[in-house]
PDB file of N, CA and C in Angstrom:
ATOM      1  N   UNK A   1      14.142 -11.348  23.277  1.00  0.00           N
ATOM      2  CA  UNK A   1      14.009 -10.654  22.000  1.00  0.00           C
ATOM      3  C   UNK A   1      14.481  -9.212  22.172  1.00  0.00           C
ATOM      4  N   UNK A   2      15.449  -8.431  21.315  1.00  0.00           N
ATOM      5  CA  UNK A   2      15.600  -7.423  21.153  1.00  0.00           C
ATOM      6  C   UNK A   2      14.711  -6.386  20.838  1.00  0.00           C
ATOM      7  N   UNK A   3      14.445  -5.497  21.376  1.00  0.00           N
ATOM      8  CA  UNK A   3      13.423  -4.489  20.290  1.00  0.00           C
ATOM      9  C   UNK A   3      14.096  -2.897  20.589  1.00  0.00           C
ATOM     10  N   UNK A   4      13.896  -2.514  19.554  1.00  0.00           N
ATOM     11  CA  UNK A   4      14.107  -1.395  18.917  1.00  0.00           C
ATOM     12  C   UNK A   4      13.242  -0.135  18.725  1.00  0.00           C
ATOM     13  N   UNK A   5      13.786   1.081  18.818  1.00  0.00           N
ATOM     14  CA  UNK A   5      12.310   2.417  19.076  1.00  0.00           C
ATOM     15  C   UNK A   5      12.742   2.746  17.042  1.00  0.00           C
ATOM     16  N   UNK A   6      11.409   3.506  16.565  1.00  0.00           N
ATOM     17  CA  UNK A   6      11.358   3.792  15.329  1.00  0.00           C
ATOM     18  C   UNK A   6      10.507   4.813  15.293  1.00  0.00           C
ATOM     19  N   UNK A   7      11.383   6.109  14.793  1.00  0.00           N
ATOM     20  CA  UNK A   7      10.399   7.129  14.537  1.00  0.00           C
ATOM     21  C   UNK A   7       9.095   7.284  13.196  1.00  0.00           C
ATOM     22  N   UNK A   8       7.965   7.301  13.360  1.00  0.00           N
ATOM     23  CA  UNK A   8       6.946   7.108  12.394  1.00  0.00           C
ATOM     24  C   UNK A   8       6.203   9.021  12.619  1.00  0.00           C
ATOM     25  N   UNK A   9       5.725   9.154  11.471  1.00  0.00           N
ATOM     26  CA  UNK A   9       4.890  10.469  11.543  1.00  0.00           C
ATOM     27  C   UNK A   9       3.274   9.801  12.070  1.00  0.00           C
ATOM     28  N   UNK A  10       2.633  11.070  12.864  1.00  0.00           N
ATOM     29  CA  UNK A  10       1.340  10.587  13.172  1.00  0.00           C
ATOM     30  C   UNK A  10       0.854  10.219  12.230  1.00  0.00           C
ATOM     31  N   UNK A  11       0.898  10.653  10.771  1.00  0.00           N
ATOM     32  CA  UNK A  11       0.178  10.013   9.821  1.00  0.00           C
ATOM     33  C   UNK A  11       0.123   8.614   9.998  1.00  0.00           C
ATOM     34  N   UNK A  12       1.610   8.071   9.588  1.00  0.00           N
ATOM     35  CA  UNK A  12       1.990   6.768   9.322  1.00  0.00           C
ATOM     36  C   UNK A  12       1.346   5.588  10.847  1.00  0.00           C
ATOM     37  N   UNK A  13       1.540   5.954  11.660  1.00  0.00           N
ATOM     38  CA  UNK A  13       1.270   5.411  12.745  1.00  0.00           C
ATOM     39  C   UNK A  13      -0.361   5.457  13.087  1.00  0.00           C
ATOM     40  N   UNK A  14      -1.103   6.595  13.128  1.00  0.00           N
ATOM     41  CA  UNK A  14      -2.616   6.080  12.390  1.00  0.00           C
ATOM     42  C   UNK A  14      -3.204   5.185  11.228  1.00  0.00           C
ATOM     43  N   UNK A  15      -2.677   5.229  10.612  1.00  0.00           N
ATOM     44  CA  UNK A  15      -2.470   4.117   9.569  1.00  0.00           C
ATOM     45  C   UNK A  15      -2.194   2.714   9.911  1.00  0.00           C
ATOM     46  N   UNK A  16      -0.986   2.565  10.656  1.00  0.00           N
ATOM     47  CA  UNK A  16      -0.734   0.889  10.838  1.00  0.00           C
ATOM     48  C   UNK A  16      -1.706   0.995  12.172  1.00  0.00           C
ATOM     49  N   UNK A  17      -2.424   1.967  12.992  1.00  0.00           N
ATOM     50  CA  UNK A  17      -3.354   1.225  14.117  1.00  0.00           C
ATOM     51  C   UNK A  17      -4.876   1.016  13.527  1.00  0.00           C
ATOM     52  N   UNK A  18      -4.550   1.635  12.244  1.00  0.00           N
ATOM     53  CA  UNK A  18      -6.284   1.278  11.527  1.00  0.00           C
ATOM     54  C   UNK A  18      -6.388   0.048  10.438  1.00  0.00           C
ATOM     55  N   UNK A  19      -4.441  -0.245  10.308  1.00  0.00           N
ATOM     56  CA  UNK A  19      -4.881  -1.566   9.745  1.00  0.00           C
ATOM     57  C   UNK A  19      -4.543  -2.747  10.648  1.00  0.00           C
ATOM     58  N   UNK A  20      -4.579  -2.473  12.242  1.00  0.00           N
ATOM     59  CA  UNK A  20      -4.079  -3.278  13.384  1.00  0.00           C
ATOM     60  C   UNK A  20      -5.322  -3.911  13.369  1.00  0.00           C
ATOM     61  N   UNK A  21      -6.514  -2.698  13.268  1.00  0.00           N
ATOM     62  CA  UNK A  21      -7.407  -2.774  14.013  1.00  0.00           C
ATOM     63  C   UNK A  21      -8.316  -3.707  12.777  1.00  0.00           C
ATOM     64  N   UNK A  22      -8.273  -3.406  11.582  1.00  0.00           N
ATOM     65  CA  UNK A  22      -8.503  -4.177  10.111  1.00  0.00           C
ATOM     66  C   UNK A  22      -8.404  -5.736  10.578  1.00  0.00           C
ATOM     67  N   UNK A  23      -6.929  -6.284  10.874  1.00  0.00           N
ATOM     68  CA  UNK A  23      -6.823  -6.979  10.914  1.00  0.00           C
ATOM     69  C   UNK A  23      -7.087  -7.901  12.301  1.00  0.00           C
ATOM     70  N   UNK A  24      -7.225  -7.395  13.241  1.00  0.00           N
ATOM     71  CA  UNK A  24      -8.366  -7.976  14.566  1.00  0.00           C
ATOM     72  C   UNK A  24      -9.558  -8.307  14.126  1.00  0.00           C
ATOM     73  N   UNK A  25      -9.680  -7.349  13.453  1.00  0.00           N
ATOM     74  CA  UNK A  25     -11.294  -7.806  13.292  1.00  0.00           C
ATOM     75  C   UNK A  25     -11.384  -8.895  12.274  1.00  0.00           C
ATOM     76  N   UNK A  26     -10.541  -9.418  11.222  1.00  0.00           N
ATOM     77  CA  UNK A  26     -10.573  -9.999  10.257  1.00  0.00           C
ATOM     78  C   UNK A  26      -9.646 -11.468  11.034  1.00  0.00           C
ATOM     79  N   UNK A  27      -8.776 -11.499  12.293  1.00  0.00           N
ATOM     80  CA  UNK A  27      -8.305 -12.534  12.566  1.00  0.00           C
ATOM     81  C   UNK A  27      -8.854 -13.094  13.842  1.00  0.00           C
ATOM     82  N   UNK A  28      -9.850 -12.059  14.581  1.00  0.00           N
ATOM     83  CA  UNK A  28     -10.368 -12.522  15.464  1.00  0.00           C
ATOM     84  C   UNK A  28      -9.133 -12.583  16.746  1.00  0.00           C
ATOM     85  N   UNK A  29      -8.383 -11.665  17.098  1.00  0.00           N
ATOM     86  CA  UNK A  29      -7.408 -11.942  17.434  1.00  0.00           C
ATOM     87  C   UNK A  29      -6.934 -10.523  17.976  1.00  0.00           C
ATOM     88  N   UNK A  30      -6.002 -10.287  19.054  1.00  0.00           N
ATOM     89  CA  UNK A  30      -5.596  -9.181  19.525  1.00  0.00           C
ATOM     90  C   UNK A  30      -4.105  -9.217  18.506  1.00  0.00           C
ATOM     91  N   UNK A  31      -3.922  -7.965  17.751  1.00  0.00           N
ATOM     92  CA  UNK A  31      -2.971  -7.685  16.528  1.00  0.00           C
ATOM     93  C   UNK A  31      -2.306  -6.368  17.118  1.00  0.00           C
ATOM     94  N   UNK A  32      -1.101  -6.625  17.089  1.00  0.00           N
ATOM     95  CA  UNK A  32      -0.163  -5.328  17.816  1.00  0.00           C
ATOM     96  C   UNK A  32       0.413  -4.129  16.402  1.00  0.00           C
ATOM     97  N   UNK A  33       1.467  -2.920  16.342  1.00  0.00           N
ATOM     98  CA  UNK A  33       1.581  -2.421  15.859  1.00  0.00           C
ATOM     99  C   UNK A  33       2.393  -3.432  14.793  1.00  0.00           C
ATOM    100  N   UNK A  34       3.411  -4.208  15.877  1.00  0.00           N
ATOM    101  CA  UNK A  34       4.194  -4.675  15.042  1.00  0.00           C
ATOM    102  C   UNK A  34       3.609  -5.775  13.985  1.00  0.00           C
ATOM    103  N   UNK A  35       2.891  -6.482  14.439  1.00  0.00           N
ATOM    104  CA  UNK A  35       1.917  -7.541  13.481  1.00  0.00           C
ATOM    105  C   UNK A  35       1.475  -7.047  12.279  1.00  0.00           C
ATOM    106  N   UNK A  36       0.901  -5.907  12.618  1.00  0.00           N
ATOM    107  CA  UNK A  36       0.870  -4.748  11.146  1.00  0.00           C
ATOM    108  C   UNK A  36       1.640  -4.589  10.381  1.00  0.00           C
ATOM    109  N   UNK A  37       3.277  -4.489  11.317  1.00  0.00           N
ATOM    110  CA  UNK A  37       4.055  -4.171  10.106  1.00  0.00           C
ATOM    111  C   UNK A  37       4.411  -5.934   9.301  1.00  0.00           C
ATOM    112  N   UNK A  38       4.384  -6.628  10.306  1.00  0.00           N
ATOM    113  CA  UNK A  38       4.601  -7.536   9.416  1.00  0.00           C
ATOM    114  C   UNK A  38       4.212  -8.076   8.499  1.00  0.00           C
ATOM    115  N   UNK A  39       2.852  -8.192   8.675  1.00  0.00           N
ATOM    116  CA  UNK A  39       1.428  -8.094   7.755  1.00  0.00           C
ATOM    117  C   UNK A  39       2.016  -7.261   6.277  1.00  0.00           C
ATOM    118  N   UNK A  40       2.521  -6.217   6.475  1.00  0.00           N
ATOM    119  CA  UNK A  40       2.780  -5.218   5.323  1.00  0.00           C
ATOM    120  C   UNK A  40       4.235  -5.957   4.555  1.00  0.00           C
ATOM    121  N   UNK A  41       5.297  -6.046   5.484  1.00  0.00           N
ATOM    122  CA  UNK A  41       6.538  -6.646   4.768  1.00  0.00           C
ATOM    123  C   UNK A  41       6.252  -8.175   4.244  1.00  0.00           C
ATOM    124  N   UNK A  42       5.437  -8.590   4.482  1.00  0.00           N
ATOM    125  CA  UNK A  42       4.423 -10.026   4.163  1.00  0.00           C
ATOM    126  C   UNK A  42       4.300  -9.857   2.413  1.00  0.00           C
ATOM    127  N   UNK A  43       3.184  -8.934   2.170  1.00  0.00           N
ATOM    128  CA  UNK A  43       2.212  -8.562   0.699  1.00  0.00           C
ATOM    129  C   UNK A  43       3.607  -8.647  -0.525  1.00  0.00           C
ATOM    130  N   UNK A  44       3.122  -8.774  -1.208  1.00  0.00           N
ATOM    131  CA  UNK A  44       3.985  -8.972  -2.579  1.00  0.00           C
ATOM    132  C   UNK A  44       2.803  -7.613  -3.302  1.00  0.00           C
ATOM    133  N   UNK A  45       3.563  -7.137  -4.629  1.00  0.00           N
ATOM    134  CA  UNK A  45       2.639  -6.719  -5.162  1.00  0.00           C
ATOM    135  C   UNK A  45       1.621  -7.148  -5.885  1.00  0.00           C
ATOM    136  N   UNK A  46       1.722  -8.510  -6.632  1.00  0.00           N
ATOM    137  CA  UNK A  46       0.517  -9.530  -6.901  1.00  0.00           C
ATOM    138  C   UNK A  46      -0.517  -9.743  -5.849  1.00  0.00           C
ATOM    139  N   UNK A  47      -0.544  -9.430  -4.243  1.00  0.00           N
ATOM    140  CA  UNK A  47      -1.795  -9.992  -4.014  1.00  0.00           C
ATOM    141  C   UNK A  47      -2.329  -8.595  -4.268  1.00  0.00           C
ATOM    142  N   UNK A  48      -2.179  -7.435  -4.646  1.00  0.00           N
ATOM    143  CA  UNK A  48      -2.935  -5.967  -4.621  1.00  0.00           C
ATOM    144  C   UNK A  48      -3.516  -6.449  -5.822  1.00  0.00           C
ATOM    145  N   UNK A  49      -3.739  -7.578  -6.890  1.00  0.00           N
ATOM    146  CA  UNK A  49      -4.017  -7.799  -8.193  1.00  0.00           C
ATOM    147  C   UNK A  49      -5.671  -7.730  -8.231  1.00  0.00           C
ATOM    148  N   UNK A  50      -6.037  -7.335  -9.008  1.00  0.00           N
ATOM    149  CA  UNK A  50      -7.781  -6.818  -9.193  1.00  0.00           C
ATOM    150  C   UNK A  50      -8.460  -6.333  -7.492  1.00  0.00           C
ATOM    151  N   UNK A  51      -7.569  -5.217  -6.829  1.00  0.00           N
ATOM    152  CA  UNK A  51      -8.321  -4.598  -5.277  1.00  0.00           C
ATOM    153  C   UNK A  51      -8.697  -3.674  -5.465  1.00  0.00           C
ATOM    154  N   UNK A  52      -8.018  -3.167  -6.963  1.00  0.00           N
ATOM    155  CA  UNK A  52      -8.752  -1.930  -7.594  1.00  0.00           C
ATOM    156  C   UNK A  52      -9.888  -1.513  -8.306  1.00  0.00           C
ATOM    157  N   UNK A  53     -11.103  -0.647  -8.133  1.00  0.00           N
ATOM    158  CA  UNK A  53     -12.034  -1.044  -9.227  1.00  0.00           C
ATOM    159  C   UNK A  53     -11.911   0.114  -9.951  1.00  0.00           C
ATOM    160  N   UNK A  54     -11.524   0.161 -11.083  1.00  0.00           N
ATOM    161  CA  UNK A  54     -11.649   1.175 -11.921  1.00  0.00           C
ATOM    162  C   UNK A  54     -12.538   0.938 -12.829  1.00  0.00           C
ATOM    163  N   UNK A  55     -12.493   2.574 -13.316  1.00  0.00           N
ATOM    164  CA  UNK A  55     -13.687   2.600 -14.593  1.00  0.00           C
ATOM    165  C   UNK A  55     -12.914   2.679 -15.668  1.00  0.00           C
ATOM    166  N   UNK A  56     -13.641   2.492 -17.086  1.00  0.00           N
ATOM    167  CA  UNK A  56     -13.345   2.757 -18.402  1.00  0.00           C
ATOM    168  C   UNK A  56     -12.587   4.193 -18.716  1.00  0.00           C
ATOM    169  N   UNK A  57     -12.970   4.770 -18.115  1.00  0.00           N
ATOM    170  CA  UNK A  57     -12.588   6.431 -17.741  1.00  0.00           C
ATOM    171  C   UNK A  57     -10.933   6.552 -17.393  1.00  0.00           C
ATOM    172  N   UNK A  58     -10.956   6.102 -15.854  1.00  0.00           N
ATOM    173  CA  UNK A  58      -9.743   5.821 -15.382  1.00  0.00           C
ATOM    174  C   UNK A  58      -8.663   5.070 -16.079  1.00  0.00           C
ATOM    175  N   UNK A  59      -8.933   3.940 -16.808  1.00  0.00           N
ATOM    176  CA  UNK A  59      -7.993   3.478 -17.768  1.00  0.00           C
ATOM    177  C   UNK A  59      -7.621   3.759 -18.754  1.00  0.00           C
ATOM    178  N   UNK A  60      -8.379   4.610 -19.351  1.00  0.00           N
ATOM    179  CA  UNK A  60      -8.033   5.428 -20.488  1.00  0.00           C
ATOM    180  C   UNK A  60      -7.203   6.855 -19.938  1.00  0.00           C
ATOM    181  N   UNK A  61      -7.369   7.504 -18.827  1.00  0.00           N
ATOM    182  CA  UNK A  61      -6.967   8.404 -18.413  1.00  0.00           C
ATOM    183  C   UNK A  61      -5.237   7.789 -17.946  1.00  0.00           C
ATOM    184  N   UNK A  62      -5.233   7.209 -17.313  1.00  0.00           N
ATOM    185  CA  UNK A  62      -3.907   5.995 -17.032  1.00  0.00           C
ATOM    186  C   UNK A  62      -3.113   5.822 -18.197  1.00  0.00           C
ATOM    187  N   UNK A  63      -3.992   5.467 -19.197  1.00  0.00           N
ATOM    188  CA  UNK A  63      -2.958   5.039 -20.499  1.00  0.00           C
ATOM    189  C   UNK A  63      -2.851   6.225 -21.383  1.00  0.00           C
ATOM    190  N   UNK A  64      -3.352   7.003 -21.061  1.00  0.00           N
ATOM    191  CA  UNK A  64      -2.668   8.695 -21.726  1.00  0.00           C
ATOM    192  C   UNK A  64      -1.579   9.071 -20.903  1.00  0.00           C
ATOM    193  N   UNK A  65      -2.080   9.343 -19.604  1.00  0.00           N
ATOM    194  CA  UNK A  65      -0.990   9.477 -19.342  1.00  0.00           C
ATOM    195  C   UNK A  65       0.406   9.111 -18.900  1.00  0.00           C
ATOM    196  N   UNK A  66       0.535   7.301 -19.355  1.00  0.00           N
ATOM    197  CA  UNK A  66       1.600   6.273 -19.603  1.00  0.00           C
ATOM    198  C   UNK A  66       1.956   6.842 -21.185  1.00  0.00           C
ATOM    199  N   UNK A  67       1.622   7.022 -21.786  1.00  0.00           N
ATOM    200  CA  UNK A  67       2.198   7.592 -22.870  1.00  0.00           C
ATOM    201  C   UNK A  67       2.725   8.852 -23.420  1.00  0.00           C
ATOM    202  N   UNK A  68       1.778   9.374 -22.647  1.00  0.00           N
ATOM    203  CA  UNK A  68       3.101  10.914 -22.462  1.00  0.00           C
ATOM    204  C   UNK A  68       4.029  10.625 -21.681  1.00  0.00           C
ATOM    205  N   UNK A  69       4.531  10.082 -20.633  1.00  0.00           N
ATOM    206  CA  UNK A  69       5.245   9.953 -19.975  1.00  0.00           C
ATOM    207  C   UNK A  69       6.293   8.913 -20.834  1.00  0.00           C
ATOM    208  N   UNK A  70       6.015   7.959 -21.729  1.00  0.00           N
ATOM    209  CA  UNK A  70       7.059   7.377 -22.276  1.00  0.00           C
ATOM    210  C   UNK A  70       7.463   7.818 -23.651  1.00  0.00           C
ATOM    211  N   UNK A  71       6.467   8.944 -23.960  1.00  0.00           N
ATOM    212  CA  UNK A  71       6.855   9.559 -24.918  1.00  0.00           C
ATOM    213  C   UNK A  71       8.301  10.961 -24.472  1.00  0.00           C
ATOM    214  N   UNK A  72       7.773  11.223 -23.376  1.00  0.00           N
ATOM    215  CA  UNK A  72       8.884  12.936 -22.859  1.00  0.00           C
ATOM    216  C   UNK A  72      10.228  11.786 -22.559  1.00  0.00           C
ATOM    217  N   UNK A  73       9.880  10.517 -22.105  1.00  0.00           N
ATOM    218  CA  UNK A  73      11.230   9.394 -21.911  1.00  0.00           C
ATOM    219  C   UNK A  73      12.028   9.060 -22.641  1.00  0.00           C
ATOM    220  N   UNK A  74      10.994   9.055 -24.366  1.00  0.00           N
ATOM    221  CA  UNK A  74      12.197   8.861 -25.515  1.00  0.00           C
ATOM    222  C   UNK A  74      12.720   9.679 -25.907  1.00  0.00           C
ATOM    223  N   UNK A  75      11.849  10.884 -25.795  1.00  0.00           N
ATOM    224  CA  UNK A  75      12.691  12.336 -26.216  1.00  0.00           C
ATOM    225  C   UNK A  75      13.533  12.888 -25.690  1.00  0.00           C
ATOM    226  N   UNK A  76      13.954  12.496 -24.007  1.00  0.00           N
ATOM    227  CA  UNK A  76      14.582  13.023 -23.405  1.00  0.00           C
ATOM    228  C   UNK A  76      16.246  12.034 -23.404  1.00  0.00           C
ATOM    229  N   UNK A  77      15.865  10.536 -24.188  1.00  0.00           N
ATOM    230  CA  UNK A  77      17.159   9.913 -24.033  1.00  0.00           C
ATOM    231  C   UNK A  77      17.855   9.404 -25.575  1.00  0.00           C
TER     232      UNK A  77
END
């Protein structure tokens, strides 16, 4: 197998070892960096479907500001 070096910011790379580590614990299983990423190029945006819990608040705040935003969109084209 070929492998390849890839520059990541410490951010990004704390991140895929905390969802390495997510997913060990959830597969019972030793999970490498790369398993992470695959894990990630895996997801569609449908399975993120109801992971969110919002309030009544938040959706109303969301859909104001979806409508200013498609309102400055018609005005601007």
């Amino acid at each position: 197998m070929t492998t390849k070096s890839i520059k990541v910011s410490e951010e990004t790379y704390k991140r895929l070892v905390e969802l390495a580590g997510k997913l060990q614990a959830e597969l019972k299983k030793p999970v490498s960096i790369e398993d992470a990423i695959r894990y990630l190029m895996r997801r569609k945006i449908s399975d993120l479907a109801g992971s969110w819990d919002v309030s009544d608040e938040e959706v109303r705040e969301i859909k104001e500001s979806l409508k200013r935003g498609w309102s400055t969109w018609k005005s601007s084209a």
